[in-house]
C-alpha atoms as a PDB file:
ATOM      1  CA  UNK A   1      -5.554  19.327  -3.321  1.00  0.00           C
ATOM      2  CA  UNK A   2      -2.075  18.582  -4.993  1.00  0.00           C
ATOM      3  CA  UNK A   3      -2.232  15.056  -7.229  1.00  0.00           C
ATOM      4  CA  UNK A   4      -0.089  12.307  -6.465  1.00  0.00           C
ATOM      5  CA  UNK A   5      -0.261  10.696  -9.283  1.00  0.00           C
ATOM      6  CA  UNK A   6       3.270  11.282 -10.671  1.00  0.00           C
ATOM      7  CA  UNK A   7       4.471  10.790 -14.310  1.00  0.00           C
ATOM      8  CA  UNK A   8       6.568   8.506 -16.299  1.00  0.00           C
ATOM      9  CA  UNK A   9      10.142   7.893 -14.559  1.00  0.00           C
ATOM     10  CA  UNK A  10      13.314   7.711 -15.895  1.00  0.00           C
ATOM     11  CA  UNK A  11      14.571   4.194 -16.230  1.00  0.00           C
ATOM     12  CA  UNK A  12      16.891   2.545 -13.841  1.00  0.00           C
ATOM     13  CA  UNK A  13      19.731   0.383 -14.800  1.00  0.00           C
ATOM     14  CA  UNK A  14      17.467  -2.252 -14.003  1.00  0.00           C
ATOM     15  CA  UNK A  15      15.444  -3.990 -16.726  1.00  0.00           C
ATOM     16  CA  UNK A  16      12.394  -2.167 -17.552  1.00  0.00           C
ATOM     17  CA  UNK A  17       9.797  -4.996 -17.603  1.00  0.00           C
ATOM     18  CA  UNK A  18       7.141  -6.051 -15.525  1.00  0.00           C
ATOM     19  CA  UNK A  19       3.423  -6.090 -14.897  1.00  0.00           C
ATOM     20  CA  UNK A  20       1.557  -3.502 -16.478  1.00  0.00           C
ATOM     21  CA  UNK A  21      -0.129  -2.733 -12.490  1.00  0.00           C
ATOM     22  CA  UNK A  22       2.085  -2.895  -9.344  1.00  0.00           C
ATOM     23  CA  UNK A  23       0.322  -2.253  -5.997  1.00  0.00           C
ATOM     24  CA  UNK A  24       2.675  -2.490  -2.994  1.00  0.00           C
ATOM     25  CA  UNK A  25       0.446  -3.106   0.634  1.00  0.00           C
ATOM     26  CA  UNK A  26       1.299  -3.376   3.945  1.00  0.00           C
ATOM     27  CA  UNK A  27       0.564  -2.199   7.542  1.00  0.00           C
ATOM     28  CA  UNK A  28       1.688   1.404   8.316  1.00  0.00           C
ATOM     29  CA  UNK A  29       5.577   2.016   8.406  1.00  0.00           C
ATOM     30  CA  UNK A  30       6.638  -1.631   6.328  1.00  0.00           C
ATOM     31  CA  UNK A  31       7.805   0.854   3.687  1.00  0.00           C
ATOM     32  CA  UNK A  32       5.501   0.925   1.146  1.00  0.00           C
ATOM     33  CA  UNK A  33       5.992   3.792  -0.275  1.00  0.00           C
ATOM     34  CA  UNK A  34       9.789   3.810  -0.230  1.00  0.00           C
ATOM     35  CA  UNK A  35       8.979   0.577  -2.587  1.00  0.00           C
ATOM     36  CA  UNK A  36       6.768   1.827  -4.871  1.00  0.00           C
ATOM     37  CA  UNK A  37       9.133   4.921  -5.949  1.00  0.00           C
ATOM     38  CA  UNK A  38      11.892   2.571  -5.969  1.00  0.00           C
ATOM     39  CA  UNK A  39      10.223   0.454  -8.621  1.00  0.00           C
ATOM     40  CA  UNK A  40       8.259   3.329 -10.565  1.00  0.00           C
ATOM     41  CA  UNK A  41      12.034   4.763 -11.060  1.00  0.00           C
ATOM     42  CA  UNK A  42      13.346   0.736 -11.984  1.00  0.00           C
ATOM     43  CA  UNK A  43      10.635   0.386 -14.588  1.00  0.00           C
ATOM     44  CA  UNK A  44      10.115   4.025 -15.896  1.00  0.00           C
ATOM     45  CA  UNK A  45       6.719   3.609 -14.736  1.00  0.00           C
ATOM     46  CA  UNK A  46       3.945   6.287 -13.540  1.00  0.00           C
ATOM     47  CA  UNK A  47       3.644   6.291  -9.768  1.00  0.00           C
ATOM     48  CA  UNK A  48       0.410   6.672  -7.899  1.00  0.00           C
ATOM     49  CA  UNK A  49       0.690   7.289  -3.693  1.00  0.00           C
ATOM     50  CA  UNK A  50      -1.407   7.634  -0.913  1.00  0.00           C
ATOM     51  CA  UNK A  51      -1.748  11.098   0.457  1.00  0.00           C
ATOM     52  CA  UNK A  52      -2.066  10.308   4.066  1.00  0.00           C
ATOM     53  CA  UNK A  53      -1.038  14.078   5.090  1.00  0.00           C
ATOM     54  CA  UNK A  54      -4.003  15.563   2.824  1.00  0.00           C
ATOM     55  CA  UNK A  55      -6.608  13.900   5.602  1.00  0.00           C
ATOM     56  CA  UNK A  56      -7.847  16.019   7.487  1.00  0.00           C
ATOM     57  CA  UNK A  57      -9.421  14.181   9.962  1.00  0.00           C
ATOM     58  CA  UNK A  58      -6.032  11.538  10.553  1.00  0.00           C
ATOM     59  CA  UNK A  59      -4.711  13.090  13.461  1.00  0.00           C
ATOM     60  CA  UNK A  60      -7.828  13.647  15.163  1.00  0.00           C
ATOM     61  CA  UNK A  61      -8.647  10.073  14.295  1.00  0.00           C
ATOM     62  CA  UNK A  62      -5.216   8.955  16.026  1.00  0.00           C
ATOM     63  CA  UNK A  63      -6.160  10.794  18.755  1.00  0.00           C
ATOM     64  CA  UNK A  64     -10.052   9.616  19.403  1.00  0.00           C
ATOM     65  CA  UNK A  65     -10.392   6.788  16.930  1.00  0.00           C
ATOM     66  CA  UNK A  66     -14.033   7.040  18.180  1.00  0.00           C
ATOM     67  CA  UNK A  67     -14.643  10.547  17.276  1.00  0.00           C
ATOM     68  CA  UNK A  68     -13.150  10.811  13.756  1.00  0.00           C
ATOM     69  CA  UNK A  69     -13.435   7.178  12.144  1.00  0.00           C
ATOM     70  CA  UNK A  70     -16.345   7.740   9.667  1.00  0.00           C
ATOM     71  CA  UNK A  71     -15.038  11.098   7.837  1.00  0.00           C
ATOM     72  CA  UNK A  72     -10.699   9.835   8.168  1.00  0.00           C
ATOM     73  CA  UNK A  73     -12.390   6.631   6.198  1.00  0.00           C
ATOM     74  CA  UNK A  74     -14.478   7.918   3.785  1.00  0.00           C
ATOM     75  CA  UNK A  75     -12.000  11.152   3.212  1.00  0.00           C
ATOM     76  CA  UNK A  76      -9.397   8.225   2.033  1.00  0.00           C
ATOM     77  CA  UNK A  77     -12.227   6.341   0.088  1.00  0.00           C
ATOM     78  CA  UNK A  78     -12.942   9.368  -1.895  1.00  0.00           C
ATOM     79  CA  UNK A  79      -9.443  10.318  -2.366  1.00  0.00           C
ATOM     80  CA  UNK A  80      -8.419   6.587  -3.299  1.00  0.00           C
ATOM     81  CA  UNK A  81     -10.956   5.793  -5.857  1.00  0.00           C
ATOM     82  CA  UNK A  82     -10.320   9.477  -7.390  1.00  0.00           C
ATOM     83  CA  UNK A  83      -6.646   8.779  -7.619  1.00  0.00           C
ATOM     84  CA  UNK A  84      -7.205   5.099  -9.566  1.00  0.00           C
ATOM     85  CA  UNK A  85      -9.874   6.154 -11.872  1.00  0.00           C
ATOM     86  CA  UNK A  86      -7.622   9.397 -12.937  1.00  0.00           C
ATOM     87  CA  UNK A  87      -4.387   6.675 -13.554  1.00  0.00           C
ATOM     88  CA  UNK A  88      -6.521   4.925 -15.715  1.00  0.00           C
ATOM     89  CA  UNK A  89      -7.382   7.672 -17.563  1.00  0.00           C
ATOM     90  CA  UNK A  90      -4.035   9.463 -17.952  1.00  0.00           C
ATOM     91  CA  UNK A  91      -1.814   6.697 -20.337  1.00  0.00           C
ATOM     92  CA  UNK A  92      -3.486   3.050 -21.170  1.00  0.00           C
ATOM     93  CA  UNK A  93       0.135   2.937 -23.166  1.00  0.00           C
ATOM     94  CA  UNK A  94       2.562   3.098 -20.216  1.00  0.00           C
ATOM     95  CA  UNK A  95       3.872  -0.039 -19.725  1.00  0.00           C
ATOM     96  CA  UNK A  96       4.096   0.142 -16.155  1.00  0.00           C
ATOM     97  CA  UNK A  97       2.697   1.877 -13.046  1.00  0.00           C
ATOM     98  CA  UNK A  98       3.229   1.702  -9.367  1.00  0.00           C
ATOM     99  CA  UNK A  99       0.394   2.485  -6.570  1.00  0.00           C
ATOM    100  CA  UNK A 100       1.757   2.095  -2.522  1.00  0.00           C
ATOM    101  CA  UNK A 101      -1.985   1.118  -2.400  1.00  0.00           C
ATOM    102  CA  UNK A 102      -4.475  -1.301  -3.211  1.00  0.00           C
ATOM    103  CA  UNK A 103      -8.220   0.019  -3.054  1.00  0.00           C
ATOM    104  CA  UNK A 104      -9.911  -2.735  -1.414  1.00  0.00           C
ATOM    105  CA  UNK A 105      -7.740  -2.786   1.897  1.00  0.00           C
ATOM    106  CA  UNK A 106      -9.371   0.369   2.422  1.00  0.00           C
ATOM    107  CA  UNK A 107     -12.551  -1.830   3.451  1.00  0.00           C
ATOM    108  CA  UNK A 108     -10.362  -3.435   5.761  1.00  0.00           C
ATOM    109  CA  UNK A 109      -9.462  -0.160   8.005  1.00  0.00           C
ATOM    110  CA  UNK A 110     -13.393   0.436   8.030  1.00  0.00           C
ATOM    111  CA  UNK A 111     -14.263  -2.460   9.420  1.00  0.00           C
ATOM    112  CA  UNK A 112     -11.052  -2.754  12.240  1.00  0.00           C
ATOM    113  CA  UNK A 113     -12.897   1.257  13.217  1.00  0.00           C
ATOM    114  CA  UNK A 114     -16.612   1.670  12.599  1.00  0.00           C
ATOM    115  CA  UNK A 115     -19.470   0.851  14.197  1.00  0.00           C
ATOM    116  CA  UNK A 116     -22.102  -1.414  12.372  1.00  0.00           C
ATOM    117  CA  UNK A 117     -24.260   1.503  11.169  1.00  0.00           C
ATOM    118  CA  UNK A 118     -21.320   3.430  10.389  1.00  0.00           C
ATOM    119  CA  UNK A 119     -19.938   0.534   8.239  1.00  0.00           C
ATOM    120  CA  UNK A 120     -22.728  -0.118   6.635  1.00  0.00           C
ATOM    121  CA  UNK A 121     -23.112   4.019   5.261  1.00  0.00           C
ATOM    122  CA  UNK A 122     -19.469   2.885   4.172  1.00  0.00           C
ATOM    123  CA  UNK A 123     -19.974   0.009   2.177  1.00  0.00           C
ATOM    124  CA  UNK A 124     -22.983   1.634   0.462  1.00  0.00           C
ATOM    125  CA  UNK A 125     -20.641   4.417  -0.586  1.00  0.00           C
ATOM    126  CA  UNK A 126     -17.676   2.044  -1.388  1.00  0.00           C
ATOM    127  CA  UNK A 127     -19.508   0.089  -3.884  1.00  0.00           C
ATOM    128  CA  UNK A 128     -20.698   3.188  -6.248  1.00  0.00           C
ATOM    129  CA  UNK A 129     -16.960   4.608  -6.016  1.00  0.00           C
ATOM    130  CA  UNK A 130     -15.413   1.183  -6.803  1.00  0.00           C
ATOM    131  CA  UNK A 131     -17.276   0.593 -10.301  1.00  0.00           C
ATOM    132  CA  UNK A 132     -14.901   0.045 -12.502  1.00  0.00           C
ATOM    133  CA  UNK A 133     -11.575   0.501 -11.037  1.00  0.00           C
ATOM    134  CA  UNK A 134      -8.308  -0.303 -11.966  1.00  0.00           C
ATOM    135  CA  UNK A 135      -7.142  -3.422 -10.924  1.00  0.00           C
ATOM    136  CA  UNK A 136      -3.531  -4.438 -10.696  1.00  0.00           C
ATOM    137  CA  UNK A 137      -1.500  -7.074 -12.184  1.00  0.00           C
ATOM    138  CA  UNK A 138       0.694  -8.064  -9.070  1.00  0.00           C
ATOM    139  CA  UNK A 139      -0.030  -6.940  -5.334  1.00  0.00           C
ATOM    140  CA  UNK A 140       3.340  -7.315  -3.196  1.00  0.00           C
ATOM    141  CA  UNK A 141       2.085  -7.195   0.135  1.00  0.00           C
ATOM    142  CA  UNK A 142       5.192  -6.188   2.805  1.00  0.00           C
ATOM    143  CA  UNK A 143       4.927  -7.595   6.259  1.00  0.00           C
ATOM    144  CA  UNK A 144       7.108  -6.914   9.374  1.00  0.00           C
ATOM    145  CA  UNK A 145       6.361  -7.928  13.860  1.00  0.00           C
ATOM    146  CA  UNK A 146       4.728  -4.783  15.110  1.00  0.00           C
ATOM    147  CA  UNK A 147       8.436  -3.804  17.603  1.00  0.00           C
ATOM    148  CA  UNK A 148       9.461  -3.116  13.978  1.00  0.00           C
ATOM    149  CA  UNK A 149       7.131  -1.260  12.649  1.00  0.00           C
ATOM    150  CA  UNK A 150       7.000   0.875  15.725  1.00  0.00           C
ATOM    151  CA  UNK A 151      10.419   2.068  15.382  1.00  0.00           C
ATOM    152  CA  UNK A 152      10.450   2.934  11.858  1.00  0.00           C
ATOM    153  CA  UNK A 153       7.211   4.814  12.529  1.00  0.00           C
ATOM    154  CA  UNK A 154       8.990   6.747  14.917  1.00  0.00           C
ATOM    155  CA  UNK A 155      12.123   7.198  12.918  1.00  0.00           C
ATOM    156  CA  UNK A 156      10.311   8.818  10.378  1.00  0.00           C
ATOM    157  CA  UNK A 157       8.904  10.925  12.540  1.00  0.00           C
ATOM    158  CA  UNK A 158       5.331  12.094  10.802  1.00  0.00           C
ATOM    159  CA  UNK A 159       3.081  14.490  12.816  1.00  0.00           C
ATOM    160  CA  UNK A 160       0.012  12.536  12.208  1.00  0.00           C
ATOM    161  CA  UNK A 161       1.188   9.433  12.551  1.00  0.00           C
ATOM    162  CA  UNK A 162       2.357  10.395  16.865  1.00  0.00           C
ATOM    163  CA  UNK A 163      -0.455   8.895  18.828  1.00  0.00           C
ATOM    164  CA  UNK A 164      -0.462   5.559  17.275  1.00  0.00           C
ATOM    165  CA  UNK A 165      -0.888   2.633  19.553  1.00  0.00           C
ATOM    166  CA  UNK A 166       0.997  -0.733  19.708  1.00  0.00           C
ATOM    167  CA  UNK A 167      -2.570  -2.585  20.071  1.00  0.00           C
ATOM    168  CA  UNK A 168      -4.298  -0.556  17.174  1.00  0.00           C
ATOM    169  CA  UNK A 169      -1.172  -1.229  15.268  1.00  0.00           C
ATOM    170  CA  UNK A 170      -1.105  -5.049  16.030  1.00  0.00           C
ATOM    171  CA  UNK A 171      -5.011  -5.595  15.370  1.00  0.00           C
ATOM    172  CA  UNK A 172      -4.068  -3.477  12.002  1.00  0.00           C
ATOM    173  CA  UNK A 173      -1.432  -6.558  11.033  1.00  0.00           C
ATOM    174  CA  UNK A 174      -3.727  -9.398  12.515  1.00  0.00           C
ATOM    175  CA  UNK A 175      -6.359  -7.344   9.885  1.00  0.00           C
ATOM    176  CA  UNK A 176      -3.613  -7.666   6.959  1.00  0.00           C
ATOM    177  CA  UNK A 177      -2.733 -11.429   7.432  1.00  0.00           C
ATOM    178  CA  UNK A 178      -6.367 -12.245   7.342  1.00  0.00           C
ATOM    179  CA  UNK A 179      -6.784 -10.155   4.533  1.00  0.00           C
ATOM    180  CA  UNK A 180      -4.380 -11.845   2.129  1.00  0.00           C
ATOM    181  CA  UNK A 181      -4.555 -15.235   3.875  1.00  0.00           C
ATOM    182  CA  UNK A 182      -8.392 -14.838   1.143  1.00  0.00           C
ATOM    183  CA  UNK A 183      -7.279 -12.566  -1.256  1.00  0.00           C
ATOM    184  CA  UNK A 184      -7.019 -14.035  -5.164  1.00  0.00           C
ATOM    185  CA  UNK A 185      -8.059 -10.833  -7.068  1.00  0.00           C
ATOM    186  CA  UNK A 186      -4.420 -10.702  -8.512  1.00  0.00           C
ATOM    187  CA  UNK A 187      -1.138 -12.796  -8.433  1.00  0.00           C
ATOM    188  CA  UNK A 188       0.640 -12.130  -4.819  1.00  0.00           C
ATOM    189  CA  UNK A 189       4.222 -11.855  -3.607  1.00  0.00           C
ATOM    190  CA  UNK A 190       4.243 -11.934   0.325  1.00  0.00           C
ATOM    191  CA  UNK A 191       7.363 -10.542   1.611  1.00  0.00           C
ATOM    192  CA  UNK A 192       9.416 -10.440   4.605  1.00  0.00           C
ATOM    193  CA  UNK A 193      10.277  -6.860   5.004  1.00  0.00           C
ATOM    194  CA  UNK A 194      11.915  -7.004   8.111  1.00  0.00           C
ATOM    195  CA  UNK A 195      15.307  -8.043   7.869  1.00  0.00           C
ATOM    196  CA  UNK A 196      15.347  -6.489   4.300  1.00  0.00           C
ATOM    197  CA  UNK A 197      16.012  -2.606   3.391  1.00  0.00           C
ATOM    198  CA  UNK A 198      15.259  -2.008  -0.331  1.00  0.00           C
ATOM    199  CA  UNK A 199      16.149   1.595   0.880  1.00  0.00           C
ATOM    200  CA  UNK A 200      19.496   2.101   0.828  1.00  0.00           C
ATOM    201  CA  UNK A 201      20.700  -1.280   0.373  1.00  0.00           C
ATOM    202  CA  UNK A 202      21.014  -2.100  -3.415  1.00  0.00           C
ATOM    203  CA  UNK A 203      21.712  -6.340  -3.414  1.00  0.00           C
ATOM    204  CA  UNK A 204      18.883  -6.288  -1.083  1.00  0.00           C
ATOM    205  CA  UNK A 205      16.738  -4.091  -3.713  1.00  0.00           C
ATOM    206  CA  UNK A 206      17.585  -6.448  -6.234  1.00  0.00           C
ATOM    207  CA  UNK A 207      16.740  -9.355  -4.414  1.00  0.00           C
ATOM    208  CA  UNK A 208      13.184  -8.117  -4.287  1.00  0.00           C
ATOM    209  CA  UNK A 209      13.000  -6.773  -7.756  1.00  0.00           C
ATOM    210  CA  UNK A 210      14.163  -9.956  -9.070  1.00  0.00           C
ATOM    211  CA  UNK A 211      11.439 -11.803  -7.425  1.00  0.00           C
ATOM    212  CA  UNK A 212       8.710  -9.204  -8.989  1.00  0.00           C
ATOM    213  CA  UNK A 213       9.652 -10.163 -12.183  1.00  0.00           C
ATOM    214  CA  UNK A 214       9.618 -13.541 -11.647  1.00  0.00           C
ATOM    215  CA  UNK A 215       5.712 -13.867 -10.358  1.00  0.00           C
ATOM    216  CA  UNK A 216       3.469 -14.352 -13.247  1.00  0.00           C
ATOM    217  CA  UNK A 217       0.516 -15.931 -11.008  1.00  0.00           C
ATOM    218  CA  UNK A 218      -0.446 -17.548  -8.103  1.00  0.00           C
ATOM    219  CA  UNK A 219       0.538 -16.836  -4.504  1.00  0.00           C
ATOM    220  CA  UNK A 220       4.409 -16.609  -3.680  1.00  0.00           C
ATOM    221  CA  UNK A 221       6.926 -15.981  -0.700  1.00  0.00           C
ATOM    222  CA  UNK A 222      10.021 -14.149  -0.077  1.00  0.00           C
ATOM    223  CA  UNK A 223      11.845 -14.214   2.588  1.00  0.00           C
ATOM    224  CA  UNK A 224      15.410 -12.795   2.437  1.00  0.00           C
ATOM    225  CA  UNK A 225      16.498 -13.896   5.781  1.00  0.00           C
ATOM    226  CA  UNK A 226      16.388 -17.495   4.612  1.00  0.00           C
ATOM    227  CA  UNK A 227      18.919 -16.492   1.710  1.00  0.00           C
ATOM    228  CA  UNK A 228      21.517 -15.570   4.444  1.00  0.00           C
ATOM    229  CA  UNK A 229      21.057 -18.835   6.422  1.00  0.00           C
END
């Protein structure tokens, strides 16, 4: 299995200081990982990302949620908590590092798919992987209406990613909101990613980096369509 845990980037023209722990979340296709490179390049910081495509089990899952739900979840448990605990390990001196990830959500796909027996082998294996874990410094949580997440998902085009469903999709953002509507683990920047493309638009990029560095604690919004009104 190749690593995704990518070393120290060059810095961008951008200033190179922020938390020492970014984690960008989001429902699939809100551009998380598009983000996290972005900023691991900004802050010549490591970069950690999810490696959806190493999953065996994902496209059967997509295909009969039913069928594959308990191996897809714990394959990404595994893979998750092995990716955070080998970051920690790697450079406690690097100022910075960027995950397109945040460990616990990964309780929050388990219980939108498994049954209660199911979830319950989960949890028990969830909370001897989870000991210790990295935890980050800022979580910037992307959010976008499902119509838009649908067409970047098809954009993009990814073989596993085909037989995804509007109403799995929607439950999977109702699941997010609730999420961080309790989360307080780490200071939050919510973000309205859908009128917003930190991809190829630069001022819009540094918009959102701007606002990064500015979140020191608490719970904060951004929402760049307002700045256009």
């Amino acid at each position: 299995m190749r690593s995704q845990f990518k070393q120290k980037q060059p810095a961008s023209e951008l200033t190179p200081e922020g938390p020492g722990f970014i984690v960008i979340e989001g429902p699939i296709g809100v551009g998380k990982t598009t983000l996290a490179n972005r900023l691991s390049a900004s802050f010549g910081g490591d970069l950690l990302l999810e490696a959806a495509d190493e999953n065996p089990f994902l496209e059967k899952f997509y295909g009969d949620p039913r069928a594959a739900a308990l191996p897809t979840q714990l394959f990404f448990l595994l893979q998750r908590a092995r990716q955070l605990k080998a970051m920690k390990q790697e450079d406690m001196f690097n100022p910075v590092r960027v995950a397109d990830f945040l460990i616990e959500k990964d309780r929050l796909f388990a219980e939108l798919t498994l049954d209660a027996d199911e979830l319950d082998l989960y949890e028990q294996v969830y909370a001897s992987l989870t000991i210790d874990i990295l935890q980050p410094d800022l979580v910037v949580y992307l959010q976008a209406p499902v119509e838009v997440l649908l067409e970047r998902i098809h954009k993009r085009g990814l073989k596993h990613e085909r037989f995804i469903e509007t109403a799995y999709l929607q439950r999977l953002c109702d699941s997010y909101i609730q999420f961080f509507y309790r989360y307080d683990n780490a200071p939050l920047l919510i973000v309205n990613a859908a009128d917003i493309d930190f991809a190829n638009n630069d001022a819009d990029y540094a918009l959102l980096y701007e606002q990064i560095l500015e979140v020191q604690s608490g719970r904060h919004y951004f929402n760049p369509a307002q700045l256009a009104l």
